[in-house]
Protein backbone atom coordinates (compact mmCIF):
# COMPACT_ATOMS: atom_id res chain seq x y z
CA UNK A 1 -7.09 -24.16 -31.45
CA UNK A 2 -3.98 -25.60 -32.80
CA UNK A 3 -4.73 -26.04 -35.74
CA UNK A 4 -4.27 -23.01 -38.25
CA UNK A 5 -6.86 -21.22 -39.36
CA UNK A 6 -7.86 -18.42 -41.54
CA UNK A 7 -8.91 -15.61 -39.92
CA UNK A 8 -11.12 -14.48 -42.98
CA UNK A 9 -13.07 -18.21 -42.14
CA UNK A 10 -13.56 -17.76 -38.13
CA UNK A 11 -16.97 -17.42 -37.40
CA UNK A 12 -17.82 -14.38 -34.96
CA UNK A 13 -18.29 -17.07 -32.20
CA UNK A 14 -14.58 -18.08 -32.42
CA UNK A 15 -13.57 -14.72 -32.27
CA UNK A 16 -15.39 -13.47 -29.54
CA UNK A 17 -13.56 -16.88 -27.99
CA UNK A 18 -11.01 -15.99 -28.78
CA UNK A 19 -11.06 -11.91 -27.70
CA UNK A 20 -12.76 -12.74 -24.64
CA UNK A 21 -9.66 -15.97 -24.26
CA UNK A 22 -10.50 -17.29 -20.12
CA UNK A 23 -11.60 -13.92 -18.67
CA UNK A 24 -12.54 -14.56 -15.46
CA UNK A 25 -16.07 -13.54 -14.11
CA UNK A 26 -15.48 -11.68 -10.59
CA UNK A 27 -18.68 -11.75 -9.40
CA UNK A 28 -18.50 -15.51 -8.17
CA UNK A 29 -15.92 -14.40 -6.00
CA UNK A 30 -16.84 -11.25 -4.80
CA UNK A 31 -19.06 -12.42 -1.89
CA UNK A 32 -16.02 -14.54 -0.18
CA UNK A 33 -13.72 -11.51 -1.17
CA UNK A 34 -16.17 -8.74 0.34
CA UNK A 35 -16.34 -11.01 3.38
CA UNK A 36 -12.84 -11.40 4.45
CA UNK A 37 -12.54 -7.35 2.94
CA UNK A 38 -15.21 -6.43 5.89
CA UNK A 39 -13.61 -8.69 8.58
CA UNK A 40 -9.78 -7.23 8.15
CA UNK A 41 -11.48 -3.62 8.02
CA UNK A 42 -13.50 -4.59 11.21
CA UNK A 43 -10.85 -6.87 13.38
CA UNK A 44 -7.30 -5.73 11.85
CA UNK A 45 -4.75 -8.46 13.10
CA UNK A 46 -6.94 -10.52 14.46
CA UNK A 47 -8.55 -11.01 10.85
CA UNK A 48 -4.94 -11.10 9.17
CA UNK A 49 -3.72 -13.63 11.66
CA UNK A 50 -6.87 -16.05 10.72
CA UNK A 51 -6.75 -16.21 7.19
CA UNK A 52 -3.07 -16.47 6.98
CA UNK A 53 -3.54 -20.03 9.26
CA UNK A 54 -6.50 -20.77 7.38
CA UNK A 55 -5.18 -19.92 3.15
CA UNK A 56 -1.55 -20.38 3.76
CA UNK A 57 -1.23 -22.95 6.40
CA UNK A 58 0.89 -20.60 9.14
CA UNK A 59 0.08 -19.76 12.36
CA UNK A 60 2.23 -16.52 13.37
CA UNK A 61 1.99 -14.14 16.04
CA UNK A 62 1.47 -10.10 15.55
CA UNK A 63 5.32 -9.62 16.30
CA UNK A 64 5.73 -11.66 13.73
CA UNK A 65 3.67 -10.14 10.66
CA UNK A 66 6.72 -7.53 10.34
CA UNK A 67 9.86 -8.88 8.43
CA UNK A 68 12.86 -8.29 10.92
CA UNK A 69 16.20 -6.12 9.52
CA UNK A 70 17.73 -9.83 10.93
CA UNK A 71 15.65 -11.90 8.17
CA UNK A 72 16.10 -9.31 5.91
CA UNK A 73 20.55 -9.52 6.19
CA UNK A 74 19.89 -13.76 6.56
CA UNK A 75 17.87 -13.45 3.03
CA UNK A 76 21.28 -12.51 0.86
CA UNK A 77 23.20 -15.68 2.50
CA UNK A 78 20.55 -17.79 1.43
CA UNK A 79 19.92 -17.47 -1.97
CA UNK A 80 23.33 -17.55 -4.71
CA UNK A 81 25.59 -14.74 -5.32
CA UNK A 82 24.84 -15.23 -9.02
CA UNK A 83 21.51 -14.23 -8.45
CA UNK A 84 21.86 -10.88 -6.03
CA UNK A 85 23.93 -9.97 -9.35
CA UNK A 86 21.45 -10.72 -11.22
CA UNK A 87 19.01 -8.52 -8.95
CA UNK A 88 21.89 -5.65 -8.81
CA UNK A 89 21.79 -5.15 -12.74
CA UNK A 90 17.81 -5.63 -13.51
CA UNK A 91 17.31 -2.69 -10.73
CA UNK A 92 20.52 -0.73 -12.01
CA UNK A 93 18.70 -1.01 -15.79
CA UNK A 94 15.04 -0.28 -14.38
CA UNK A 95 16.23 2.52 -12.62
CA UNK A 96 18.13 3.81 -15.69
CA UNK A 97 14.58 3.56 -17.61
CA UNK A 98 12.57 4.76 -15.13
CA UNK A 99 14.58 8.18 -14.14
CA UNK A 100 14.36 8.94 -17.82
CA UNK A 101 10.53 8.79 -17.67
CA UNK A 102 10.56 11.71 -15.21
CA UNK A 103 8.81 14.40 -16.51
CA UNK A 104 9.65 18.05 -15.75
CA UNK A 105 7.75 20.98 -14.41
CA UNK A 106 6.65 23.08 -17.37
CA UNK A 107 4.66 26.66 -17.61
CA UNK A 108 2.16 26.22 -20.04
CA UNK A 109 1.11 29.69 -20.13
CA UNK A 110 2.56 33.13 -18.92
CA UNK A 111 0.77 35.71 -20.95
CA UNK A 112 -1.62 38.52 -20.19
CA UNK A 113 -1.37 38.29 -17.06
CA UNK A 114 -2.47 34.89 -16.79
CA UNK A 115 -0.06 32.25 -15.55
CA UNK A 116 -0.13 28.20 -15.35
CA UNK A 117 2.55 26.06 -14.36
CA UNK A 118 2.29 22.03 -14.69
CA UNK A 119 4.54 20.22 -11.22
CA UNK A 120 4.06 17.20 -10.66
CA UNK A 121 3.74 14.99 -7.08
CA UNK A 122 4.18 11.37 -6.03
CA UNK A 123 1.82 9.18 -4.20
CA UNK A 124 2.20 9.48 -0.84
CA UNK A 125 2.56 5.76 0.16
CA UNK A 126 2.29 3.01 -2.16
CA UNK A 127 1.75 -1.22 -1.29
CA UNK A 128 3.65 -3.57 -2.90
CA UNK A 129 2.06 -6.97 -3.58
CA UNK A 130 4.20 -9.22 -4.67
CA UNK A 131 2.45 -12.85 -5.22
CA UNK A 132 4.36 -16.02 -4.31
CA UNK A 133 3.31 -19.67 -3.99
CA UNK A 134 4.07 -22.12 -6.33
CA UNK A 135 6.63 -20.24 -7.31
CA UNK A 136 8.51 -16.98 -6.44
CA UNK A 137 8.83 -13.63 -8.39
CA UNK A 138 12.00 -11.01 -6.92
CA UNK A 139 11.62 -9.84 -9.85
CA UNK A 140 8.34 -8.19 -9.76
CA UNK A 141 9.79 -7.08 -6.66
CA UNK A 142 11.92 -4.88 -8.49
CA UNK A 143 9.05 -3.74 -11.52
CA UNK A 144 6.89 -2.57 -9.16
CA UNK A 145 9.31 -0.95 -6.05
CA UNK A 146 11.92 0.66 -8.61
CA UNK A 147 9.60 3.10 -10.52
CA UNK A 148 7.52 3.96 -7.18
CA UNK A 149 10.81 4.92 -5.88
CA UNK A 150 11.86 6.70 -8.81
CA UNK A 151 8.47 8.87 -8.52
CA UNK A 152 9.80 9.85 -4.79
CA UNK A 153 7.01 7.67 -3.27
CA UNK A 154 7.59 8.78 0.24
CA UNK A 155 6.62 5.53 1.81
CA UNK A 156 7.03 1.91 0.28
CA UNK A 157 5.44 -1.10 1.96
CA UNK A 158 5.11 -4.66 0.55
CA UNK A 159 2.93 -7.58 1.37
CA UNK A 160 4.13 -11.15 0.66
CA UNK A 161 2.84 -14.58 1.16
CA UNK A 162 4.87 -16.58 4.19
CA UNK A 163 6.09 -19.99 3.14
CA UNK A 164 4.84 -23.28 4.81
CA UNK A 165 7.62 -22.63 6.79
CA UNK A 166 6.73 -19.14 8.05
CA UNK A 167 9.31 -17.50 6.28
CA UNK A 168 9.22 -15.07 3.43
CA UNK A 169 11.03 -15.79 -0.02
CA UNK A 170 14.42 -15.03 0.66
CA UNK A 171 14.71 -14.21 -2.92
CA UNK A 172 11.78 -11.42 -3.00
CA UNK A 173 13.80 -10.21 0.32
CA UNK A 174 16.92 -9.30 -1.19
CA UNK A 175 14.89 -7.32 -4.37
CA UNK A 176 12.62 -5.49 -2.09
CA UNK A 177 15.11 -4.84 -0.05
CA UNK A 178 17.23 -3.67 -2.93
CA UNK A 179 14.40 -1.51 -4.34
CA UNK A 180 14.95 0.43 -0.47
CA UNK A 181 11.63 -0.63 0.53
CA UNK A 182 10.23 0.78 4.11
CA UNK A 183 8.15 -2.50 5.17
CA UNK A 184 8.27 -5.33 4.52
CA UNK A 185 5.08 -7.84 5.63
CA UNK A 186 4.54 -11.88 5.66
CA UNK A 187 0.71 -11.68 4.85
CA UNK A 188 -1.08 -12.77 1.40
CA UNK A 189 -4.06 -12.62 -0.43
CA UNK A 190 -6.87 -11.18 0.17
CA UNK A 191 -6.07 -10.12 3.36
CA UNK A 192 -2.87 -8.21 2.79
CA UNK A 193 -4.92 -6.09 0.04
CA UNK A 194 -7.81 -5.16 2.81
CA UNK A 195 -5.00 -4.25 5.52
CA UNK A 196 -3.28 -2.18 2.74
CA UNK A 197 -6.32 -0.39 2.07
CA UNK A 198 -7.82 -0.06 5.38
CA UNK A 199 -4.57 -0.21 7.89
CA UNK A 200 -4.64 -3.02 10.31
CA UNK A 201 -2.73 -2.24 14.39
CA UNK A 202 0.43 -3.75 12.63
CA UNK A 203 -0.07 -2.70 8.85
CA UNK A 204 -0.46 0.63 7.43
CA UNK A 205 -2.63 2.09 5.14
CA UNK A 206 -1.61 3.30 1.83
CA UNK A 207 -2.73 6.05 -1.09
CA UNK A 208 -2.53 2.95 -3.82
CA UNK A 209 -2.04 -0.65 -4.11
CA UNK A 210 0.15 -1.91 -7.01
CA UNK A 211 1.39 -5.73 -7.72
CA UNK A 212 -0.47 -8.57 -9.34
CA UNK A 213 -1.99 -12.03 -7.89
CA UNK A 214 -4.38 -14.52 -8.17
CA UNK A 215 -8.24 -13.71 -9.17
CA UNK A 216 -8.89 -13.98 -5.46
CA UNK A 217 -6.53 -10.85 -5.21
CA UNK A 218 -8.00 -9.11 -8.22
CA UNK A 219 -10.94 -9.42 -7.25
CA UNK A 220 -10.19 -7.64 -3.49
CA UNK A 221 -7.90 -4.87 -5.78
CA UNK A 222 -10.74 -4.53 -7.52
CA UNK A 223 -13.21 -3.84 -4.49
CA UNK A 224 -10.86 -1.36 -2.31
CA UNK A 225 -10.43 0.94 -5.71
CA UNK A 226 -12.09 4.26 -4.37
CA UNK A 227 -10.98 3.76 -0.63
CA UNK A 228 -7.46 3.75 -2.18
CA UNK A 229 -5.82 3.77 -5.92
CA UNK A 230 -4.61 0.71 -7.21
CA UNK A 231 -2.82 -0.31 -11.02
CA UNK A 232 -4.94 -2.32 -12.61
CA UNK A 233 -6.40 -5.85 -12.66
CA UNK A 234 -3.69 -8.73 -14.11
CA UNK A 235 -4.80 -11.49 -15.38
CA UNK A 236 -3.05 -14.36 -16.95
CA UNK A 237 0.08 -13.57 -18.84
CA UNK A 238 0.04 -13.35 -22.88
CA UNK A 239 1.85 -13.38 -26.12
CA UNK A 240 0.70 -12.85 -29.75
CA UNK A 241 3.45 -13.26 -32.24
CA UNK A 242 3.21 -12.18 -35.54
CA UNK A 243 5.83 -13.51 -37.84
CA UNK A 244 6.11 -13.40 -41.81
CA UNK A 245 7.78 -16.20 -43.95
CA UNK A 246 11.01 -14.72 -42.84
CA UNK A 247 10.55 -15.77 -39.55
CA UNK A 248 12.44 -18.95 -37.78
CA UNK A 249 9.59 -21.45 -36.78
CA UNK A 250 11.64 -22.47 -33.78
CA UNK A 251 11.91 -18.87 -32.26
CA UNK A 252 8.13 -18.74 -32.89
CA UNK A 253 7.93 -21.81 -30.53
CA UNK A 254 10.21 -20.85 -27.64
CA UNK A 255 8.55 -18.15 -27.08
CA UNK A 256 5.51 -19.40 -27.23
CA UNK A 257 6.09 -21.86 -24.24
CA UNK A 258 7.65 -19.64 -22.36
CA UNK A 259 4.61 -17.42 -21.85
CA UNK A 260 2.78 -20.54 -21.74
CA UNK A 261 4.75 -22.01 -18.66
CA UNK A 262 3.76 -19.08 -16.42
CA UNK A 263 0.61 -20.66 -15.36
CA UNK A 264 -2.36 -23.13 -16.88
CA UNK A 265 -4.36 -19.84 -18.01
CA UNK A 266 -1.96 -18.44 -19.89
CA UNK A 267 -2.43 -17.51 -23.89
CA UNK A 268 -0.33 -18.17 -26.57
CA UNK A 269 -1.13 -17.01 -30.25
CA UNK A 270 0.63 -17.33 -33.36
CA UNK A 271 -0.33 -14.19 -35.82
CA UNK A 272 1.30 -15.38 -39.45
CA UNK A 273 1.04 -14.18 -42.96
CA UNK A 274 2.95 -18.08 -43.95
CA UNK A 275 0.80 -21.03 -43.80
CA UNK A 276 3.80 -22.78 -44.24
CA UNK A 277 5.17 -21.45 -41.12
CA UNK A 278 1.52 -21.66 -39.43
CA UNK A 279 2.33 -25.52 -39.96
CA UNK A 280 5.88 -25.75 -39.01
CA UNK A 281 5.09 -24.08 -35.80
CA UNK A 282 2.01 -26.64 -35.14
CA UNK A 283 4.06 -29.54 -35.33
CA UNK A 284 7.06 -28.33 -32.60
CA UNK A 285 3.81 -27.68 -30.67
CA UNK A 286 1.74 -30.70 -31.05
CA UNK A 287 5.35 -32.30 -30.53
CA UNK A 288 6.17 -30.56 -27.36
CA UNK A 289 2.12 -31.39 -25.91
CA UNK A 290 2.91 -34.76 -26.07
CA UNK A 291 6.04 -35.32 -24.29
CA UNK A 292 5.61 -36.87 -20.73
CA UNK A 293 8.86 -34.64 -19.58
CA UNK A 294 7.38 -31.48 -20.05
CA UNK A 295 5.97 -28.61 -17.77
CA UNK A 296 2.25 -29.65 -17.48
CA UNK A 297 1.43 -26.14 -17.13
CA UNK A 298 2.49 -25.16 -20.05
CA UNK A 299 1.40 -28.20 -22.11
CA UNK A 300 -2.35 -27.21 -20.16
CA UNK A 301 -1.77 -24.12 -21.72
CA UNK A 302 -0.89 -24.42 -25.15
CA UNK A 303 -3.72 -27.02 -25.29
CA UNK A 304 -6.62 -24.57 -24.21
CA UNK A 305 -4.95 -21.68 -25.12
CA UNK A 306 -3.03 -21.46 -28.24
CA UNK A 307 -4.35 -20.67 -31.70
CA UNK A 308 -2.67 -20.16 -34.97
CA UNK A 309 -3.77 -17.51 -37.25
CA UNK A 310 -3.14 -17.13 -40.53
CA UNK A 311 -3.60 -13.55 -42.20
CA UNK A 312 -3.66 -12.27 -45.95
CA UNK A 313 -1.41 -9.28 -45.05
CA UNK A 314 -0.11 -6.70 -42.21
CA UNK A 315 -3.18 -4.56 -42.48
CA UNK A 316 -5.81 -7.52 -41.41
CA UNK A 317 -3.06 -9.06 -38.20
CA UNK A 318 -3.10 -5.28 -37.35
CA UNK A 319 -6.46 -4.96 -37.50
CA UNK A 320 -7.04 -8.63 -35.38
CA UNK A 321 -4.17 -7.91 -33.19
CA UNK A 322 -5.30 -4.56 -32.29
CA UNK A 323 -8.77 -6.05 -31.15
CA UNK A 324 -7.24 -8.73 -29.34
CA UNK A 325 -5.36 -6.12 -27.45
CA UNK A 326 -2.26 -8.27 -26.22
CA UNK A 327 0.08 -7.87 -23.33
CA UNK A 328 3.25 -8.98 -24.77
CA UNK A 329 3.65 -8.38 -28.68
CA UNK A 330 6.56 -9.65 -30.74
CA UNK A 331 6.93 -9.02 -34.27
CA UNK A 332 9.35 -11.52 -35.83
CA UNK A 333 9.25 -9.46 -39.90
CA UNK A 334 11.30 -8.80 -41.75
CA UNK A 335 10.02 -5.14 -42.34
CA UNK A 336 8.69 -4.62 -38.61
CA UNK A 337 8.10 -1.01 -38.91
CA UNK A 338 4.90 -1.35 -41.18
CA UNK A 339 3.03 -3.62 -38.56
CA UNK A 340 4.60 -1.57 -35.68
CA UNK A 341 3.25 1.62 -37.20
CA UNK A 342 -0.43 0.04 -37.43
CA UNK A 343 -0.53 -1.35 -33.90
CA UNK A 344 -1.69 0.83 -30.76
CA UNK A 345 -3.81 -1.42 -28.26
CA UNK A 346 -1.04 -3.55 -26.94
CA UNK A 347 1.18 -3.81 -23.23
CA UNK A 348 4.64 -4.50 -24.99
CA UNK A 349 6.27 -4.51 -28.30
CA UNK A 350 9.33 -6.76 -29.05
CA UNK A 351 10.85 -6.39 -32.30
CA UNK A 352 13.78 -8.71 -33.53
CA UNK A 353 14.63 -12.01 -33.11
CA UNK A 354 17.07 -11.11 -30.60
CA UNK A 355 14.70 -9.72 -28.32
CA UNK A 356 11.86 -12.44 -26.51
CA UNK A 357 9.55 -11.06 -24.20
CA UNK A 358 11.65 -13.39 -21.50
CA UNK A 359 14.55 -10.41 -22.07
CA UNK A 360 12.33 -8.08 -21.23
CA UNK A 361 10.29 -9.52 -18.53
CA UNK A 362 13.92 -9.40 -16.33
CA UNK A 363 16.49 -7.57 -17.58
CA UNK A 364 15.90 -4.47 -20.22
CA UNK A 365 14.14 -1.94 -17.59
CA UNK A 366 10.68 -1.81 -18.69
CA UNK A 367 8.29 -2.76 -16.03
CA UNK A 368 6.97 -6.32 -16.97
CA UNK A 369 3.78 -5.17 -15.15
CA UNK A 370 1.42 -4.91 -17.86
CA UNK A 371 -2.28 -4.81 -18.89
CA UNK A 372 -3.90 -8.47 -20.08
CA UNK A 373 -7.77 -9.57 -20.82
CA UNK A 374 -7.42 -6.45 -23.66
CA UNK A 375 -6.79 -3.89 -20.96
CA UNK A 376 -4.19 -2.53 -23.64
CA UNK A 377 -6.78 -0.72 -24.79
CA UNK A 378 -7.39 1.60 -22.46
CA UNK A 379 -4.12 0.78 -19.88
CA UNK A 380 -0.46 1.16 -20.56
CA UNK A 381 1.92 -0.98 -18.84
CA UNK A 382 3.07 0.57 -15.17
CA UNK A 383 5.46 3.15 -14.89
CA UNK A 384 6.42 6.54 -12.94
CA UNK A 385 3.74 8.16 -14.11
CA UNK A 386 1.84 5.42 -12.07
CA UNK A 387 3.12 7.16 -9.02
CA UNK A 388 2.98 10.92 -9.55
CA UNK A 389 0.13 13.31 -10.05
CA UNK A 390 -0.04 16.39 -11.97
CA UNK A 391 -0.58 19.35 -10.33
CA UNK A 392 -1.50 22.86 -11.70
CA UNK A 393 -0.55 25.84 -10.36
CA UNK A 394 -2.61 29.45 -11.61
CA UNK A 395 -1.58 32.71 -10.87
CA UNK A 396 -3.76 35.85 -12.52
CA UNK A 397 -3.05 39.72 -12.46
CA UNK A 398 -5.73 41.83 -12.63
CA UNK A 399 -5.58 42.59 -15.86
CA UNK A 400 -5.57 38.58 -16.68
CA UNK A 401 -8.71 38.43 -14.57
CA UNK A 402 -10.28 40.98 -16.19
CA UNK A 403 -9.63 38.93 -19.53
CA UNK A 404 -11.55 36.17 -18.70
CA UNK A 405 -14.25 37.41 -16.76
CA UNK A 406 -17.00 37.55 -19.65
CA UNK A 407 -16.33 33.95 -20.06
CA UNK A 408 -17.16 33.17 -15.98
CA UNK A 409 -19.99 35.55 -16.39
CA UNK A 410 -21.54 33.67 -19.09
CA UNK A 411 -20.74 30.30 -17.45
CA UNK A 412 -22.11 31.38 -14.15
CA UNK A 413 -25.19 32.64 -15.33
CA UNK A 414 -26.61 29.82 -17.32
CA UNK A 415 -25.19 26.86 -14.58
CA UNK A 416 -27.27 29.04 -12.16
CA UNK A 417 -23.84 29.60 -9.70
CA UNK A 418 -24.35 33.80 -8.86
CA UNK A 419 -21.39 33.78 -6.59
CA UNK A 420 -19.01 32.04 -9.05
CA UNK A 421 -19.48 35.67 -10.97
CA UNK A 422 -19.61 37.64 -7.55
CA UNK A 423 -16.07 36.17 -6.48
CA UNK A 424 -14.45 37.55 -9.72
CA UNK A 425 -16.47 41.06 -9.50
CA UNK A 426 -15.48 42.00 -6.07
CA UNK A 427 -11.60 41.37 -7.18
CA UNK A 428 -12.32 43.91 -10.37
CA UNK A 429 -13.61 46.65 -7.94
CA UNK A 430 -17.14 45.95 -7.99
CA UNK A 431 -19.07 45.81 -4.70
């Protein structure tokens, strides 16, 4: 939908178009998922060692599903000192987010004898999946390993597609290495996220599964939750911009394609309360479509994907944006604070024109892992809190239990549980 549009004048069928944008349906895949689930839960290796010659073109041995410290040392002559910079300052900036996250212990009650303390505990042992193939992401290395390490995740251990080669990324090496990651493994797709879950002879199982892929991996997340924890299903990346007549039309563009060139599926949507920038911004796109030299990803995109908006006012883009739920938000106002104020279903928020979402995908320290296909409504982006759980600690005197015991008597009584009361009478002296 290029071409802009009123939003007052879209007919409920557009909009549920566009709300729904290309969410995939996972139950066409779930019987080829649940298949190759069952068979890496039943034959471990054997099963991983299959589909890794059949998906991904390798044949490797079981000695060779582990990453070696050797590879590990090779991986940071192979790839440019610019870049292991590069890696040393996104982790030094995520780590500096992340440790401020912690939360503390707290005692939410010491009073009449009653007592409650709030600690809280990491996961145990956490996978990392971190997708490559067409191309190769150390940085999501870093997004997902840095907080889980932050958390005091006892154990991390990360699954990885091999190369044609064999070989694993030497790129995703170095960051997962960096992150101080206890495993490292050369296996993909659905069949790293059924030995994470179930534990293969080589692979171990975990407490939760974390990282995003393709639907083929979504789909398996989405089939091991219960036998283990895991984030929550990614889909295709997104941006909504909204922009006022203050905005620069060529910002509004850039940004535009650059969520657009992460993959065919991607969305791109301009938000605008200027139909004069609405055009402008139409133009650099329709210009951009049709050059032969571009990305044909992103030109895929932009052509299935995009769509131009045009709003009377803050109130009705908050309103739209808010049901649209997007993962990346940038508000390009000039007063930003009244739209930011309105908005609450969304992954990210960038304000300024000196902040694109690319800034903030690498280098500010918030975990680009975020919620798409309007998870933002219920899902926040990941985090330490991904990776700890709250525990509660009570501690009652007698004269705290004998405070609330009417309350368990009454509660007992009419849920029918007799010995719920009897365990708090024999404590107050009753036999």
């Amino acid at each position: 939908m290029l071409e802009p549009v009123r939003l007052v004048e879209l007919e409920e069928k557009e909009l549920k178009k566009i709300f729904s944008r290309n969410k995939p349906n996972l139950k066409i895949y779930k019987e080829n998922v649940s298949k190759i689930l069952e068979d890496v839960k039943r034959n471990g290796d054997k099963a991983i060692l299959k589909y890794t010659r059949l998906f991904d073109g390798v044949k490797i041995s079981r000695e060779k599903l582990k990453v070696s410290e050797q590879e590990i040392l090779e991986a940071y002559h192979e790839i440019p000192k610019s870049l292991i910079k590069a890696i040393e300052k996104a982790s030094k900036n995520l780590r500096k987010i992340h440790e401020n996250q912690l939360p503390k212990e707290k005692v939410l009650r010491n009073s009449d004898g009653i007592y409650v303390k709030q600690v809280f505990k990491p996961v145990e042992s956490v996978g990392l999946y971190i997708p490559c193939g067409k191309a190769s992401y150390p940085s999501t290395a870093l997004m997902l390993g840095i907080p889980a390490k932050v958390a005091g995740v006892k154990k991390l251990v990360a699954c990885t597609p091999p190369t044609k080669t064999g070989k694993v990324n030497a790129s995703i090496l170095v960051a997962l290495d960096m992150v101080g990651v206890d495993e490292i493994y050369r296996v993909g797709g659905v069949q790293a996220i059924g030995a994470l879950a179930y534990g293969t002879q080589t692979i171990p199982k975990v407490a939760k599964i974390v990282g995003p892929g393709n639907i083929y991996v979504t789909t398996a997340k989405m089939m091991v939750y219960g036998e283990v924890g895991i984030d929550f299903p990614a889909g295709p990346s997104e941006i909504m911009v909204f922009a006022d007549k203050n905005a620069n039309p060529n910002l509004v563009f850039v940004d535009m394609v650059s969520q657009a060139e992460h993959d065919s599926s991607s969305v791109s949507i301009l938000v605008t309360t200027s139909e004069n920038l609405a055009y402008k911004v139409k133009e650099k796109i329709l210009d951009f479509v049709s050059k032969k030299s571009e990305k044909k990803v992103a030109k895929d995109a932009l052509r299935k994907n995009c769509a131009i908006i045009v709003v009377e006012n803050e109130e009705e883009a908050a309103c739209f944006i808010n049901q649209f739920a997007p993962e990346h938000l940038e508000i390009l106002a000039k007063n930003p604070e009244k739209i930011l104020s309105m908005v609450y279903n969304v992954g990210l928020v960038s304000v300024g024109k000196y902040t694109p979402v690319a800034v903030g995908d690498y280098a500010v320290g918030v975990s680009h892992v975020l919620p798409t296909s309007q998870a933002a409504i219920f899902h926040s982006g990941l985090t330490v809190y991904d990776f700890l759980k709250p525990v509660y600690i009570q501690k009652l005197t007698k004269r705290g239990l004998q405070k609330l015991w009417k309350i368990v008597e009454a509660f007992s009584k009419v849920e029918g549980l007799d010995w719920h009361a009897k365990s708090v009478k024999k404590r107050l002296g009753e036999r």
